[in-house]
C-alpha atoms as a PDB file:
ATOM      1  CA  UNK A   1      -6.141 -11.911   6.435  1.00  0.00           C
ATOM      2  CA  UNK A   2      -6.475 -14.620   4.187  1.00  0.00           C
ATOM      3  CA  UNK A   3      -3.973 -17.971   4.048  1.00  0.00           C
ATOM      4  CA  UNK A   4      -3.314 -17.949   0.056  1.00  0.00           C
ATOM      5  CA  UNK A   5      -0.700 -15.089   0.743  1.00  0.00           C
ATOM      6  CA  UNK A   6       2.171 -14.879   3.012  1.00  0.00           C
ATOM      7  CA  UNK A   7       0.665 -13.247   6.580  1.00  0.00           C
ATOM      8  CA  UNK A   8       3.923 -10.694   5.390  1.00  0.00           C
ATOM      9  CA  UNK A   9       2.665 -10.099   1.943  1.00  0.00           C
ATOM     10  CA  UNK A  10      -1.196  -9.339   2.957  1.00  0.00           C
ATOM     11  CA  UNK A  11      -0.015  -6.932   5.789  1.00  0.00           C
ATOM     12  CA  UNK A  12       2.685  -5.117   3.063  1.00  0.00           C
ATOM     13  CA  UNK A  13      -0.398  -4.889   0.424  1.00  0.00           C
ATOM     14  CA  UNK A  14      -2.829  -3.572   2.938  1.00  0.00           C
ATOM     15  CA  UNK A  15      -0.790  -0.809   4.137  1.00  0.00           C
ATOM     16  CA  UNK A  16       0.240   0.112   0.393  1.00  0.00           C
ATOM     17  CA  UNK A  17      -3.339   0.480  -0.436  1.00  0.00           C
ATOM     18  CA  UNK A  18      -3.870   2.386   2.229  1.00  0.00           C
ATOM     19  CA  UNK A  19      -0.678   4.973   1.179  1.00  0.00           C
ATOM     20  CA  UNK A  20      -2.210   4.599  -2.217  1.00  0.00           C
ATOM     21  CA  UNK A  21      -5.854   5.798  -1.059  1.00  0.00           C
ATOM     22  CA  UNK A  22      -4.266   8.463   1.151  1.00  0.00           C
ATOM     23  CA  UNK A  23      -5.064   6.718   5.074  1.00  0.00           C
ATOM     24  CA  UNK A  24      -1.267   7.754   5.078  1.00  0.00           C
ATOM     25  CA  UNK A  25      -0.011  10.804   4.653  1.00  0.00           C
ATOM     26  CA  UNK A  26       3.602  12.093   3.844  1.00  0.00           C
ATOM     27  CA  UNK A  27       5.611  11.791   6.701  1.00  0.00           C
ATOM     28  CA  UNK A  28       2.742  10.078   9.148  1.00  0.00           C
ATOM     29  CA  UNK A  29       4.609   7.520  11.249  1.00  0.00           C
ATOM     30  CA  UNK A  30       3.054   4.075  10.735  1.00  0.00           C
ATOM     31  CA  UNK A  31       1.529   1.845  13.257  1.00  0.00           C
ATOM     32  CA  UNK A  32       4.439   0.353  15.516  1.00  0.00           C
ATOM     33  CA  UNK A  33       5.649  -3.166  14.269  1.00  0.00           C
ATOM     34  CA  UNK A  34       4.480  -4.747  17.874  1.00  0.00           C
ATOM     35  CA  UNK A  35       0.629  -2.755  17.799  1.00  0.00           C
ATOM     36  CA  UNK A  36       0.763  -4.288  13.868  1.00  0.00           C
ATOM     37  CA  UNK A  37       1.268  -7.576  14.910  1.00  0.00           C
ATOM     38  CA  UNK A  38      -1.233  -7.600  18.076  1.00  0.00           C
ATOM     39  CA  UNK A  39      -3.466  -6.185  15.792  1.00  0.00           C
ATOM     40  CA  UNK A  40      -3.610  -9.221  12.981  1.00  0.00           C
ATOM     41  CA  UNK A  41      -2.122 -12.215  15.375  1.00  0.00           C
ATOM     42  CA  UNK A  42       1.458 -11.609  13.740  1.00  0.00           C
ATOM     43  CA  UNK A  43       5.083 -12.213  14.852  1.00  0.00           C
ATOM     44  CA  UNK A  44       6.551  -8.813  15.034  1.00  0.00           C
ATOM     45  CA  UNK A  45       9.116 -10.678  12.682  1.00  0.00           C
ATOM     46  CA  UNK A  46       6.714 -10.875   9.877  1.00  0.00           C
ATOM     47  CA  UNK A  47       5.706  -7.230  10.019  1.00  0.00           C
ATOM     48  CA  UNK A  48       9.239  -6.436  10.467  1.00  0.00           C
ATOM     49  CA  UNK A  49       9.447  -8.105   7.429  1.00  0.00           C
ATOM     50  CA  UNK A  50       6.199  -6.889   5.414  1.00  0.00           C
ATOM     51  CA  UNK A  51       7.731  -2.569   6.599  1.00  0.00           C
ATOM     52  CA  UNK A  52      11.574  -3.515   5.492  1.00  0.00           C
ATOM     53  CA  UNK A  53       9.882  -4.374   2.062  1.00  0.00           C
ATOM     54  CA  UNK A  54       8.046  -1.374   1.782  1.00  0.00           C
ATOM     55  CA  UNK A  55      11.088   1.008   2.456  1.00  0.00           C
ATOM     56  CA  UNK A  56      12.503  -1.453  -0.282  1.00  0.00           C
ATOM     57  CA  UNK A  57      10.039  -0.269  -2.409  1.00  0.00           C
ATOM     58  CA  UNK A  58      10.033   3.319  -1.295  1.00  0.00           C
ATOM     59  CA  UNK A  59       6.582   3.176   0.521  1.00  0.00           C
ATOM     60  CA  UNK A  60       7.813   3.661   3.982  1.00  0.00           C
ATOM     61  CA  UNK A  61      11.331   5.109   5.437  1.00  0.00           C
ATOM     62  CA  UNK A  62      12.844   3.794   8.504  1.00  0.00           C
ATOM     63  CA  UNK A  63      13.938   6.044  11.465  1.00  0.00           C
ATOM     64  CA  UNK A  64      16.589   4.055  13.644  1.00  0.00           C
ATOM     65  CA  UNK A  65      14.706   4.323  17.228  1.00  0.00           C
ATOM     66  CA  UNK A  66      11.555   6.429  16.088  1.00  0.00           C
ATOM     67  CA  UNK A  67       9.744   3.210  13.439  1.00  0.00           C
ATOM     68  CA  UNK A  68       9.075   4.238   9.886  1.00  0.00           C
ATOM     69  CA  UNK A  69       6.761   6.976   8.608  1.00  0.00           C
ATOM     70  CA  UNK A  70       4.992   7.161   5.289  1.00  0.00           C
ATOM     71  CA  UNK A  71       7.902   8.348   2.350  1.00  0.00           C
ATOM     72  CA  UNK A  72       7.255  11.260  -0.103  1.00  0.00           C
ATOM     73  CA  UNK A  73       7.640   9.584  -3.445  1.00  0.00           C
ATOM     74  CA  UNK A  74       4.510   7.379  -2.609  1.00  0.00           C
ATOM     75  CA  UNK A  75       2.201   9.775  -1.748  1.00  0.00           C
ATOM     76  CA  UNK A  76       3.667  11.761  -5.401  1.00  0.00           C
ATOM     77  CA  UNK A  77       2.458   8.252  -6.569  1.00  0.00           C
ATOM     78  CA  UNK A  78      -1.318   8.233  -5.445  1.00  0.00           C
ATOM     79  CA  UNK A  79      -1.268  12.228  -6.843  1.00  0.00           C
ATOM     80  CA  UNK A  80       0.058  11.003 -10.306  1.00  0.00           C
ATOM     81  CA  UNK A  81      -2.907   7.588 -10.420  1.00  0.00           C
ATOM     82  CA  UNK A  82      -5.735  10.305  -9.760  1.00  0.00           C
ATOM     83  CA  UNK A  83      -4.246  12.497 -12.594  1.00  0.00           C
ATOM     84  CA  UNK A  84      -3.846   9.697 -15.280  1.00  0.00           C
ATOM     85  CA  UNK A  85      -7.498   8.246 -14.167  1.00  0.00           C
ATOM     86  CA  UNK A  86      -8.915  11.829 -14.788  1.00  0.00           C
ATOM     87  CA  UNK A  87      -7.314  11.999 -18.343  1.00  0.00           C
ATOM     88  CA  UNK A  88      -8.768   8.693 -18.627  1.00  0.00           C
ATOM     89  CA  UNK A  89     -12.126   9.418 -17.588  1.00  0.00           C
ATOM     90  CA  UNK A  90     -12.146  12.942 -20.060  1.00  0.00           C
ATOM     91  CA  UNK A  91     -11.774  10.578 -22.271  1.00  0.00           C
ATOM     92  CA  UNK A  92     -14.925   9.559 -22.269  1.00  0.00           C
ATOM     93  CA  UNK A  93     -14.207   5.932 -20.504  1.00  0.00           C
ATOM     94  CA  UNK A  94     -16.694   5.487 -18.124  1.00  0.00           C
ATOM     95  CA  UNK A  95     -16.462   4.244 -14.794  1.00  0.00           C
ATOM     96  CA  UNK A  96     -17.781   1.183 -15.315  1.00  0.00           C
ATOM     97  CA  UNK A  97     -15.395   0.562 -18.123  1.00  0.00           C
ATOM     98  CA  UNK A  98     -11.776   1.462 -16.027  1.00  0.00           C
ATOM     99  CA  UNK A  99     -13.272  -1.164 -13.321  1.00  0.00           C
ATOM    100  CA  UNK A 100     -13.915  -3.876 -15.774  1.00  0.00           C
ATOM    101  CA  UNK A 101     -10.156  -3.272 -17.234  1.00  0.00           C
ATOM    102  CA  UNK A 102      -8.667  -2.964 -13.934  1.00  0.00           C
ATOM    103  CA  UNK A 103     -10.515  -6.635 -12.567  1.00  0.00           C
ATOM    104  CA  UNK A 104      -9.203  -8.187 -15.986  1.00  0.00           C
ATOM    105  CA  UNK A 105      -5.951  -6.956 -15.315  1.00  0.00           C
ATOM    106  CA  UNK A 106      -5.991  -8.387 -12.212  1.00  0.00           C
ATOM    107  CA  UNK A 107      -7.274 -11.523 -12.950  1.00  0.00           C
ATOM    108  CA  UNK A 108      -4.376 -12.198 -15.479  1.00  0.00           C
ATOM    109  CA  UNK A 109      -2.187 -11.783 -12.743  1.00  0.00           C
ATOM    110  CA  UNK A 110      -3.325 -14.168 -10.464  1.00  0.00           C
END
């Protein structure tokens, strides 16, 4: 973890990415909130806080007394990216070119 982002923020855009790459599958329960916050020196509080945002943003669901497991229209999500970068790539972009775009992209949003 870095300290230019919330601790809550880095921990909510790690475990996206990882829904987004497919670490996660539909309906895989997620790390507890306590074996999350062992694991990067967090208050449960602030993963607490990093999952309820990710149900808020329809990554994750929340089970009252089971945690919260990895929701459908996410992994529908990752499926639809690989499509449009296929269409992309046929046509005729190259690899090279979609990472370029993608780092400017992101460097106008910092």
């Amino acid at each position: 973890m870095n300290d230019k982002k919330p601790i809550f923020i880095q921990i909510k855009e790690m475990y996206e990415r990882l829904i987004d790459m497919g670490a996660y599958k539909e309906g895989d329960a997620m790390p507890s909130v306590r074996e999350v916050g062992l694991a990067y020196s967090a208050n449960p509080n602030t993963v607490q806080r990093a999952f309820s945002l990710m149900v808020e943003d329809g990554y994750l669901v929340s089970i009252p007394k089971k945690g919260f497991y990895v929701h459908k229209n996410k992994v529908d999500r990752y499926a639809a990216l690989k499509n449009e970068l296929k269409e992309i790539i046929n046509k005729g972009y190259s690899k090279e070119e979609i990472i370029k775009e993608l780092e400017d992209i992101d460097n106008d949003r910092n």
